[in-house]
Protein backbone atom coordinates (compact mmCIF):
# COMPACT_ATOMS: atom_id res chain seq x y z
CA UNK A 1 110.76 -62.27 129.75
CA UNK A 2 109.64 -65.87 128.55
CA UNK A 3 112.21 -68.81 128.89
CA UNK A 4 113.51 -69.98 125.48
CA UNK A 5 110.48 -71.63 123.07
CA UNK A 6 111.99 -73.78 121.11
CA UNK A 7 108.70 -75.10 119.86
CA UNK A 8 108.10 -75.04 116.07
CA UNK A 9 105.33 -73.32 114.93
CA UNK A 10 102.75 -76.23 114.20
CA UNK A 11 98.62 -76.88 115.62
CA UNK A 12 97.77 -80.48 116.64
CA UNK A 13 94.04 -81.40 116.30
CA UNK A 14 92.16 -84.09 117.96
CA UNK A 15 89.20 -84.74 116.15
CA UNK A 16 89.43 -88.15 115.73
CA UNK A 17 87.51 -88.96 119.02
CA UNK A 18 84.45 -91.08 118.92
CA UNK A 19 81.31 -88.87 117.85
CA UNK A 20 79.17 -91.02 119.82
CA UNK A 21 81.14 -91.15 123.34
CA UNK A 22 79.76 -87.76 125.21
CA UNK A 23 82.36 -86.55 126.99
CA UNK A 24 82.57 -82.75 129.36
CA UNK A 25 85.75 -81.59 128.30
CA UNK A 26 87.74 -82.66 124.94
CA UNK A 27 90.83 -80.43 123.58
CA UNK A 28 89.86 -80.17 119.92
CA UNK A 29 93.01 -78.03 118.65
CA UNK A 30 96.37 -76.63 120.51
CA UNK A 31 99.25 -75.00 118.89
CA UNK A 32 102.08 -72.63 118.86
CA UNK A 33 102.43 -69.81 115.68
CA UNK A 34 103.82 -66.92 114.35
CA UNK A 35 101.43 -64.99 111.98
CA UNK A 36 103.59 -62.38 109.64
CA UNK A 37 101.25 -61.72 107.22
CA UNK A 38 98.22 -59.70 107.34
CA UNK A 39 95.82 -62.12 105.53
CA UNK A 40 95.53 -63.86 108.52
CA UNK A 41 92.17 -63.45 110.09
CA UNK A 42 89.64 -65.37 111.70
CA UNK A 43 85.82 -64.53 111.88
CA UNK A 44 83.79 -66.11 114.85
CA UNK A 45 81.11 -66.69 112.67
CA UNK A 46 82.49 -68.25 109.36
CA UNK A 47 84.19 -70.79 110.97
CA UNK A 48 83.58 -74.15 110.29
CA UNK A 49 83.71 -75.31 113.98
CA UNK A 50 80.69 -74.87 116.34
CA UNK A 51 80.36 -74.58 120.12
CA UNK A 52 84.24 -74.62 120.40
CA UNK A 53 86.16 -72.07 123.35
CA UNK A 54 89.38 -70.50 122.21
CA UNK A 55 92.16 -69.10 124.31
CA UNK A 56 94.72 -67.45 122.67
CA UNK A 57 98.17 -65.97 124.50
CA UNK A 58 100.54 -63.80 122.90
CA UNK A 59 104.21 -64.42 123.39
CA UNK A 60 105.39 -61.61 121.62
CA UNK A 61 104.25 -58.77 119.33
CA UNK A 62 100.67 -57.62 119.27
CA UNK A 63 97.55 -59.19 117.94
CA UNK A 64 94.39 -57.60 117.78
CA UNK A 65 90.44 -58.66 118.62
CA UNK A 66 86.85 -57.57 117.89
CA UNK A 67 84.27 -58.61 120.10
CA UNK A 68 81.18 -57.58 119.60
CA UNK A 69 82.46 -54.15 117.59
CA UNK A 70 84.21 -53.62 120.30
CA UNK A 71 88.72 -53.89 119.59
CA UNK A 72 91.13 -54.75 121.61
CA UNK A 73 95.21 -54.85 121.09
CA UNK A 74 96.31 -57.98 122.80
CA UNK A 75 100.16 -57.24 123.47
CA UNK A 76 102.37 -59.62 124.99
CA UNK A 77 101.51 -61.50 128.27
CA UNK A 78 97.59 -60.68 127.22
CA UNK A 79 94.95 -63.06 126.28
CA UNK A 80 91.10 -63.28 124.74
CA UNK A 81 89.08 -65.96 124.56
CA UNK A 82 85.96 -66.25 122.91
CA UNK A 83 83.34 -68.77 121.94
CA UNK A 84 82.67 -69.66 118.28
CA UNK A 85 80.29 -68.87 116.92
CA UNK A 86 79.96 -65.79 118.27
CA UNK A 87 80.55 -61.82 116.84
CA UNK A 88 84.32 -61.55 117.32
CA UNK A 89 87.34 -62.11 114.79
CA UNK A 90 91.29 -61.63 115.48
CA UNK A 91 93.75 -60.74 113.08
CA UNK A 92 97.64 -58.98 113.05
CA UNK A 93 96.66 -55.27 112.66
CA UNK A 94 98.12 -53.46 109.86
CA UNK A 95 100.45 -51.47 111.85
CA UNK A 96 102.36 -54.56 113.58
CA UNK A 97 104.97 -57.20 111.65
CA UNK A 98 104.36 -60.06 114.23
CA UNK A 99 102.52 -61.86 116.41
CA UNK A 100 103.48 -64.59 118.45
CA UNK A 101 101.08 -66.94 120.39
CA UNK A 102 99.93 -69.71 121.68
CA UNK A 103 96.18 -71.47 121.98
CA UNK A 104 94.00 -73.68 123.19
CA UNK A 105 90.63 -74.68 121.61
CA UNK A 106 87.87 -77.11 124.03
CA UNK A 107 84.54 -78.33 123.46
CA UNK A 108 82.25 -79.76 125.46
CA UNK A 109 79.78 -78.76 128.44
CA UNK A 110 82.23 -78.56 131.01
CA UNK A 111 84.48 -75.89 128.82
CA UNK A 112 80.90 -73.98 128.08
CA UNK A 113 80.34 -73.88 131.71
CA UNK A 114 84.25 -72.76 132.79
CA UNK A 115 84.14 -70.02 129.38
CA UNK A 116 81.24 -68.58 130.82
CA UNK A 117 82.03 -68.12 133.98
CA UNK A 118 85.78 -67.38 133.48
CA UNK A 119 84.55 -64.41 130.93
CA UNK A 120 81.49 -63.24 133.04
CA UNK A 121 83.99 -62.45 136.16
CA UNK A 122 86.96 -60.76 134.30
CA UNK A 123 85.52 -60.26 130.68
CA UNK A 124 87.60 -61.62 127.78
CA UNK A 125 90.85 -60.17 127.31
CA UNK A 126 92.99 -61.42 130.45
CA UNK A 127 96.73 -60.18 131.39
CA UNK A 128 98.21 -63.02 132.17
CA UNK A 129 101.68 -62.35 134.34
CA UNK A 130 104.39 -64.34 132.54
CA UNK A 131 106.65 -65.42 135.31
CA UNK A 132 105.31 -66.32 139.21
CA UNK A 133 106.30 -63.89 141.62
């Protein structure tokens, strides 16, 4: 379904941009990983990052996501994306091995504004077609 990845599992911050310089958009983290083990869990409002926008694709296997008590299974070719802080969390759900994916964290006023729209118009978990037809 998905050409070959042969990207290694790894996150590259930038957070080494000038505090003072105001810009609309900045990426703050993107990344590639495979989570295995069911420790892995985020909560949306224990992070340590404010007013940041995460997207979050899955390659392969099945992830899962609360938003606002609601859950979701995010399967391959799905996405969420969420604001932190906010009530959500994501985690591999005890009845899956693996989950594959790849994200995309922004800050700024510029990601606020596109978050918020993008999420107001089709909510946020997105299917996502993996090829172009």
């Amino acid at each position: 379904m998905y050409p070959e990845l042969s990207l290694p599992n790894e996150s590259i911050g930038f957070r080494t941009h000038d505090k003072g310089t105001e810009t609309l958009v900045d990426i703050y983290v993107v990344g590639k990983q495979e989570v295995t083990t069911h420790d892995y869990f985020w909560d949306g409002m224990k992070r340590t990052d404010k007013d940041t926008f995460i997207f979050q694709y899955t390659l392969s296997g099945e992830g899962a996501v609360s938003i606002n008590g609601k859950d979701h299974q995010v399967k391959d070719g799905q996405a969420f994306m969420v604001e932190v802080p906010s009530e959500h969390s994501y985690y591999l759900p005890s009845h899956c091995n693996e989950w594959e994916f790849i994200f995309l964290t922004l800050k700024g006023p510029a990601a606020a504004s596109c978050w918020r729209d993008i999420t107001g118009k089709f909510g946020s978990i997105l299917t996502i077609p993996s090829t172009l037809s």
